[in-house]
N, C-alpha and C. Protein backbone atom coordinates (compact mmCIF):
# COMPACT_ATOMS: atom_id res chain seq x y z
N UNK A 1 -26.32 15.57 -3.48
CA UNK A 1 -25.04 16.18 -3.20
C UNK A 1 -24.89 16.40 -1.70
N UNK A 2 -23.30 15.99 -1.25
CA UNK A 2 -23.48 15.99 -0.14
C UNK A 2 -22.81 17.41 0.62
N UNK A 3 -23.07 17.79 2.21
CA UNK A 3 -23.06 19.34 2.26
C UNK A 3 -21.58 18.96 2.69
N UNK A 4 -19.96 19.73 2.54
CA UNK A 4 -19.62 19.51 3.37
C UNK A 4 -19.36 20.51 4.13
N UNK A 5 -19.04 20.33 5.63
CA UNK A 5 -18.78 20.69 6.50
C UNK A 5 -17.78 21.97 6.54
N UNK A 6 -16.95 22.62 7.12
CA UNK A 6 -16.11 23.53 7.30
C UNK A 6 -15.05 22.57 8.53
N UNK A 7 -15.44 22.02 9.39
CA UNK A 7 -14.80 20.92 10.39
C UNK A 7 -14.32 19.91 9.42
N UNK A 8 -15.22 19.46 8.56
CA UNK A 8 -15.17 18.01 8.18
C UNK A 8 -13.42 18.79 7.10
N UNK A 9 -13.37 19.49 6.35
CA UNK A 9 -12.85 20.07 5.44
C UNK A 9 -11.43 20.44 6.31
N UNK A 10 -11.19 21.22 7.04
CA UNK A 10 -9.83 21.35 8.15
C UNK A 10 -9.54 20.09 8.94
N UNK A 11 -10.46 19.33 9.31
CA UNK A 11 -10.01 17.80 9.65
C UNK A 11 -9.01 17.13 8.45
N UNK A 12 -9.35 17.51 7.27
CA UNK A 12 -8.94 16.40 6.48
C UNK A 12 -7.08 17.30 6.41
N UNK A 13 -7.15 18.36 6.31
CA UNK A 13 -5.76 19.28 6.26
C UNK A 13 -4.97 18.86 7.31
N UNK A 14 -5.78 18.80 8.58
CA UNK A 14 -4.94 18.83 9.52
C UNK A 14 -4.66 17.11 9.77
N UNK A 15 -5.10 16.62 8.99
CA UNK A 15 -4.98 14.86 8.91
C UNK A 15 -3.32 14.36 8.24
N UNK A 16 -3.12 15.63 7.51
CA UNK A 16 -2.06 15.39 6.73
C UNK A 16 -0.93 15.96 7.77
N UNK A 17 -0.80 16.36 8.90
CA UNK A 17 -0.24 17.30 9.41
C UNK A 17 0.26 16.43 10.77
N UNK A 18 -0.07 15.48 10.55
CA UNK A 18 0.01 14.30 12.13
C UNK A 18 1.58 14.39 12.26
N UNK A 19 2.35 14.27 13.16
CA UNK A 19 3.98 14.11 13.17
C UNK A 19 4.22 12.48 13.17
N UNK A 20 3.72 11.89 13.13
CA UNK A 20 3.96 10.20 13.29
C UNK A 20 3.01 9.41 12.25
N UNK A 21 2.81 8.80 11.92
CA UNK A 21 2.30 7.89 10.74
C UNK A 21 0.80 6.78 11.74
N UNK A 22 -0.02 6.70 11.96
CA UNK A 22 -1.24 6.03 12.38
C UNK A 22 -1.34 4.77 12.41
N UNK A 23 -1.77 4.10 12.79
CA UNK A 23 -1.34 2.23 13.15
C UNK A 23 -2.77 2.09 11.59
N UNK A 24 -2.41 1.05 11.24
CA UNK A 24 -3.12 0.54 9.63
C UNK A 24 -4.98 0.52 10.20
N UNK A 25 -5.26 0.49 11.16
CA UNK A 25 -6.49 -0.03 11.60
C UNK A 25 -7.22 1.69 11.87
N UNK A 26 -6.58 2.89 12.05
CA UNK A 26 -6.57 3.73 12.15
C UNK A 26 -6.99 4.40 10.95
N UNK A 27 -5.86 4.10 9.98
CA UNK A 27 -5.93 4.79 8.43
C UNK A 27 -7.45 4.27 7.70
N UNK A 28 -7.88 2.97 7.89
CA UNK A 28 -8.33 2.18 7.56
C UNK A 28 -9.83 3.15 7.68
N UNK A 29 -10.03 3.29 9.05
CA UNK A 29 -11.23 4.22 9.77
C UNK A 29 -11.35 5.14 9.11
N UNK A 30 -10.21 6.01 9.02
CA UNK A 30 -10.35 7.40 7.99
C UNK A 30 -10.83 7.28 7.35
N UNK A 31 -10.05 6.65 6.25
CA UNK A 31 -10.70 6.30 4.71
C UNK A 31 -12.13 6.25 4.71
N UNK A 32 -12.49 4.91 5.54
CA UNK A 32 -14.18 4.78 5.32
C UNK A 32 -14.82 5.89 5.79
N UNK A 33 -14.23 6.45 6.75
CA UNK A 33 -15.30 8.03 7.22
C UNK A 33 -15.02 9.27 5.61
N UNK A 34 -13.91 9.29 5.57
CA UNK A 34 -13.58 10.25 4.47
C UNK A 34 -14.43 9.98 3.30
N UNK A 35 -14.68 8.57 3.03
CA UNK A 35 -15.40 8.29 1.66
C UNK A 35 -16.79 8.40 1.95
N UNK A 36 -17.44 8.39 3.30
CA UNK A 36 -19.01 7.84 3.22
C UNK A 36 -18.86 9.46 3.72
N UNK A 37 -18.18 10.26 4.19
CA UNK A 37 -18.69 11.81 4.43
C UNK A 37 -18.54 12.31 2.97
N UNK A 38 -17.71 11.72 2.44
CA UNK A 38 -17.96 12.63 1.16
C UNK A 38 -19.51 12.40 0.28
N UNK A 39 -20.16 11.30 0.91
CA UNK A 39 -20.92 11.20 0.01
C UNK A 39 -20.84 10.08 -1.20
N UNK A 40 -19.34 9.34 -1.29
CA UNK A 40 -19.62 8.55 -2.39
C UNK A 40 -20.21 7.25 -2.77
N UNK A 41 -20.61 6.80 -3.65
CA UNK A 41 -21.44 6.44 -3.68
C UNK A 41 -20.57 4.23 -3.74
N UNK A 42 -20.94 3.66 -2.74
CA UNK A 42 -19.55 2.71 -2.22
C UNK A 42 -20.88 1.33 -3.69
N UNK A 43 -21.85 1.73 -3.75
CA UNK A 43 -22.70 0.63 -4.66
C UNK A 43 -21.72 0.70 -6.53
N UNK A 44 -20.93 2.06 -6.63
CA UNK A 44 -20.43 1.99 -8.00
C UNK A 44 -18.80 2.02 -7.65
N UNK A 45 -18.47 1.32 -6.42
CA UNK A 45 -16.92 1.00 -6.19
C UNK A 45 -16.52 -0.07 -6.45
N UNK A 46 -15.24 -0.42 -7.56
CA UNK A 46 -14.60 -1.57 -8.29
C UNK A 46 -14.42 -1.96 -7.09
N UNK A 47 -14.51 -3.70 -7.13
CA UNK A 47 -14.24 -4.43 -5.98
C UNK A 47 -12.40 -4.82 -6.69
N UNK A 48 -11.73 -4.46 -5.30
CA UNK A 48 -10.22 -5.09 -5.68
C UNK A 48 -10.14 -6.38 -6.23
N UNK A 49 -9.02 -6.34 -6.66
CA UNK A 49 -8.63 -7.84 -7.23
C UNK A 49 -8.09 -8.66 -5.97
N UNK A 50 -7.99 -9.66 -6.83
CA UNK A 50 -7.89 -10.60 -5.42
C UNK A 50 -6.26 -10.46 -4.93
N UNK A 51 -5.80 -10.52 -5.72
CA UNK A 51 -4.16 -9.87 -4.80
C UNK A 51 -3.94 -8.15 -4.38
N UNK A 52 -4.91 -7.67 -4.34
CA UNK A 52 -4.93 -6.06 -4.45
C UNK A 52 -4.74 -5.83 -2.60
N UNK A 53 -4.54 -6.40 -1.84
CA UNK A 53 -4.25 -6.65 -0.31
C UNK A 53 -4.85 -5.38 0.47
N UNK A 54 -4.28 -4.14 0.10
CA UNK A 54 -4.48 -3.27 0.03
C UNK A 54 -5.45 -2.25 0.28
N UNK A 55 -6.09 -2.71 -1.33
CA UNK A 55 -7.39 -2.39 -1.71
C UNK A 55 -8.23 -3.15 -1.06
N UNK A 56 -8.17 -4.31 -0.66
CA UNK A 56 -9.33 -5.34 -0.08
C UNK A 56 -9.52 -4.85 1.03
N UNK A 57 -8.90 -4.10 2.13
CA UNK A 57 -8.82 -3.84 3.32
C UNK A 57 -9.36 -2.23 3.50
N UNK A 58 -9.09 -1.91 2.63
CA UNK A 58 -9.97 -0.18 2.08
C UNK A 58 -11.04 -0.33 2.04
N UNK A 59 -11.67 -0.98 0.98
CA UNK A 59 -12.90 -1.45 0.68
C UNK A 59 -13.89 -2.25 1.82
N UNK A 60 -13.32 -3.16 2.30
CA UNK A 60 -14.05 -3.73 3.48
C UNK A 60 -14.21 -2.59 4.43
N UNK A 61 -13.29 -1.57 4.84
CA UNK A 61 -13.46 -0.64 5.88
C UNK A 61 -14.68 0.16 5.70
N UNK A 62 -14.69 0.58 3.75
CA UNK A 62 -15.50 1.21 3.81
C UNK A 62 -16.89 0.62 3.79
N UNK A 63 -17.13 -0.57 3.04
CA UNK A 63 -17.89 -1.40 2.91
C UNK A 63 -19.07 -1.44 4.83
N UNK A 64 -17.84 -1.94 5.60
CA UNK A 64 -18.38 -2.27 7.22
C UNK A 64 -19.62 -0.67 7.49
N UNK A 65 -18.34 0.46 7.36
CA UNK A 65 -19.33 1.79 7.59
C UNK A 65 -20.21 2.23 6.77
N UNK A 66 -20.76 1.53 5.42
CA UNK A 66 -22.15 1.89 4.36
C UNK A 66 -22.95 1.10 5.13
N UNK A 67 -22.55 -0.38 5.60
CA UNK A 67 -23.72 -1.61 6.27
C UNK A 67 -24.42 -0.72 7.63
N UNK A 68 -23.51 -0.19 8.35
CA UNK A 68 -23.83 0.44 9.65
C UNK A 68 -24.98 1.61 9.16
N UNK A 69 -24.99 1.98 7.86
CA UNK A 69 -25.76 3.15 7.42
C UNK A 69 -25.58 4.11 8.03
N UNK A 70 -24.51 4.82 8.38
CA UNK A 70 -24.53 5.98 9.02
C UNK A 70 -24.84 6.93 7.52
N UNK A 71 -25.21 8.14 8.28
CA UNK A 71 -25.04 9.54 6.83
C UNK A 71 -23.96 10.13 6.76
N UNK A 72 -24.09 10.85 6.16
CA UNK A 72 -22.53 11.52 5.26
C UNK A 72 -22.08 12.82 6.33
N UNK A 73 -23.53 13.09 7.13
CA UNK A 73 -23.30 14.59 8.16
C UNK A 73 -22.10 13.05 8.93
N UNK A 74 -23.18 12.18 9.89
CA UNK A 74 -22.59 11.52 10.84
C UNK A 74 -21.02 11.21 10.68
N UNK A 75 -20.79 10.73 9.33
CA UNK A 75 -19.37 10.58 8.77
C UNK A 75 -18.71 11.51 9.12
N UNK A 76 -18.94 12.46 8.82
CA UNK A 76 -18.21 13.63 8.85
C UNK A 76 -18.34 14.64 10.52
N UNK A 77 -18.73 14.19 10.76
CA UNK A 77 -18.56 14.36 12.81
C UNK A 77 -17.25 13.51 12.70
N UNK A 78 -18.11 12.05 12.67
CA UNK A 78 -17.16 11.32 13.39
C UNK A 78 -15.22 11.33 12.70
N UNK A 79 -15.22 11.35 11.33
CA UNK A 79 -14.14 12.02 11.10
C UNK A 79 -13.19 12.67 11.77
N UNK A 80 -13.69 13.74 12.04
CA UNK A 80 -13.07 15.11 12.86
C UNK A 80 -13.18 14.97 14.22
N UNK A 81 -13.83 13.74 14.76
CA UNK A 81 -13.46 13.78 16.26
C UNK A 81 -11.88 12.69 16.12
N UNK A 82 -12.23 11.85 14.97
CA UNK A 82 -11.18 10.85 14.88
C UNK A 82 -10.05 11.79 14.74
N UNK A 83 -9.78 12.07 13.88
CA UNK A 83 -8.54 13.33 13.88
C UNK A 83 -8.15 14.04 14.77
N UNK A 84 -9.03 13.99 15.63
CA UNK A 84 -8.23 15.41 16.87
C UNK A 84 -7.91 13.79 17.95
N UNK A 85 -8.85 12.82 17.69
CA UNK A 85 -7.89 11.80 18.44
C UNK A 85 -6.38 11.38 18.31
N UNK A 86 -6.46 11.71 16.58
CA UNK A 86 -5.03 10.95 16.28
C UNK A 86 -3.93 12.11 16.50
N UNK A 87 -4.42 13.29 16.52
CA UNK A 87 -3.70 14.23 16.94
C UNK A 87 -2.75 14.30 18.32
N UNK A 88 -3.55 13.63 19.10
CA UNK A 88 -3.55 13.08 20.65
C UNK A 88 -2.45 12.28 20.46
N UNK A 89 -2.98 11.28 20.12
CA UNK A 89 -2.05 10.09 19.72
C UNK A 89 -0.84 9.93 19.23
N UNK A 90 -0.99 10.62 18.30
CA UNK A 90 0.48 10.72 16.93
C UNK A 90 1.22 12.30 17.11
N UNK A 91 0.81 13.14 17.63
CA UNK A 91 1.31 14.71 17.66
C UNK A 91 1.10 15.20 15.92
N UNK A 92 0.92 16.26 16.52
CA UNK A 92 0.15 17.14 15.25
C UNK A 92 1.50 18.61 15.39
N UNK A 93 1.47 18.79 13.97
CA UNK A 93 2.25 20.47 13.94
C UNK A 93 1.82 20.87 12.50
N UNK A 94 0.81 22.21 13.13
CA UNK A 94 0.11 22.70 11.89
C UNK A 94 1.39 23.32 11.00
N UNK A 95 2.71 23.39 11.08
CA UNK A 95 3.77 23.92 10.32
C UNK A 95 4.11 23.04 9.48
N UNK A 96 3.39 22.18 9.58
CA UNK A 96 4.25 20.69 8.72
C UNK A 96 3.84 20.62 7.39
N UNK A 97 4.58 20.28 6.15
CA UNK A 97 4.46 20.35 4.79
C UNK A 97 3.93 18.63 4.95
N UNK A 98 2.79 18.65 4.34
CA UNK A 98 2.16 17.33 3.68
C UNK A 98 2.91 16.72 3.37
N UNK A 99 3.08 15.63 3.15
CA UNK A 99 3.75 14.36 2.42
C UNK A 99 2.69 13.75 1.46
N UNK A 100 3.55 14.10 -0.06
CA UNK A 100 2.74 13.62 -0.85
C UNK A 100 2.32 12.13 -0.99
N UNK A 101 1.06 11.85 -1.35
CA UNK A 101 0.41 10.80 -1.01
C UNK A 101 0.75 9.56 -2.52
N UNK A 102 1.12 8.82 -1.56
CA UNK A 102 2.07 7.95 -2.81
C UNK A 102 0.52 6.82 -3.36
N UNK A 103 0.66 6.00 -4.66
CA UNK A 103 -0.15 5.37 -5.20
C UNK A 103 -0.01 4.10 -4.76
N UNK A 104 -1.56 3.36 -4.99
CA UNK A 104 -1.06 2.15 -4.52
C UNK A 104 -0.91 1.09 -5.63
């Protein structure tokens, strides 16, 4: 079980809170940090289908950061430095109501 963080945990809140939307190569990063800090386990992840476009590009992201072997602490640093980057980047307003996260 993996520990999480108190950073890693307000990173992910304040991820939802960006004022501008993140370039795809960006989101992409998250994801794989979000999934390998959580701990999950990427050896019992359905591989997309082959038109799943989407999904193939999720999966490879996360796929690239299990090969690198980082740990789930390291994930979860690097996470939360990524976020206060995109914060930089995209503008952040902790007043902002989430946007619910649509399916793919």
């Amino acid at each position: 079980m993996v520990e999480i963080s108190p950073a890693f945990t307000k990173a992910q809140e304040e991820s939802k809170k960006l004022t501008s939307k993140p370039s795809n190569d960006d989101l992409l990063e998250l994801y794989a940090l979000f999934k390998v800090g959580n701990g999950e386990d990427f050896s019992k992840a359905e591989k997309p289908g082959m038109f799943d476009l989407k999904g193939k590009y999720k999966y490879q992201a996360w796929e690239k950061l299990v090969n690198e072997g980082i740990s789930a602490e390291t994930a979860q640093e690097r996470y939360v430095k990524k976020v206060d980057e995109l914060k930089e980047k995209y503008g952040f307003d902790a007043n902002k109501e989430p946007e619910p996260v649509k399916s793919s």
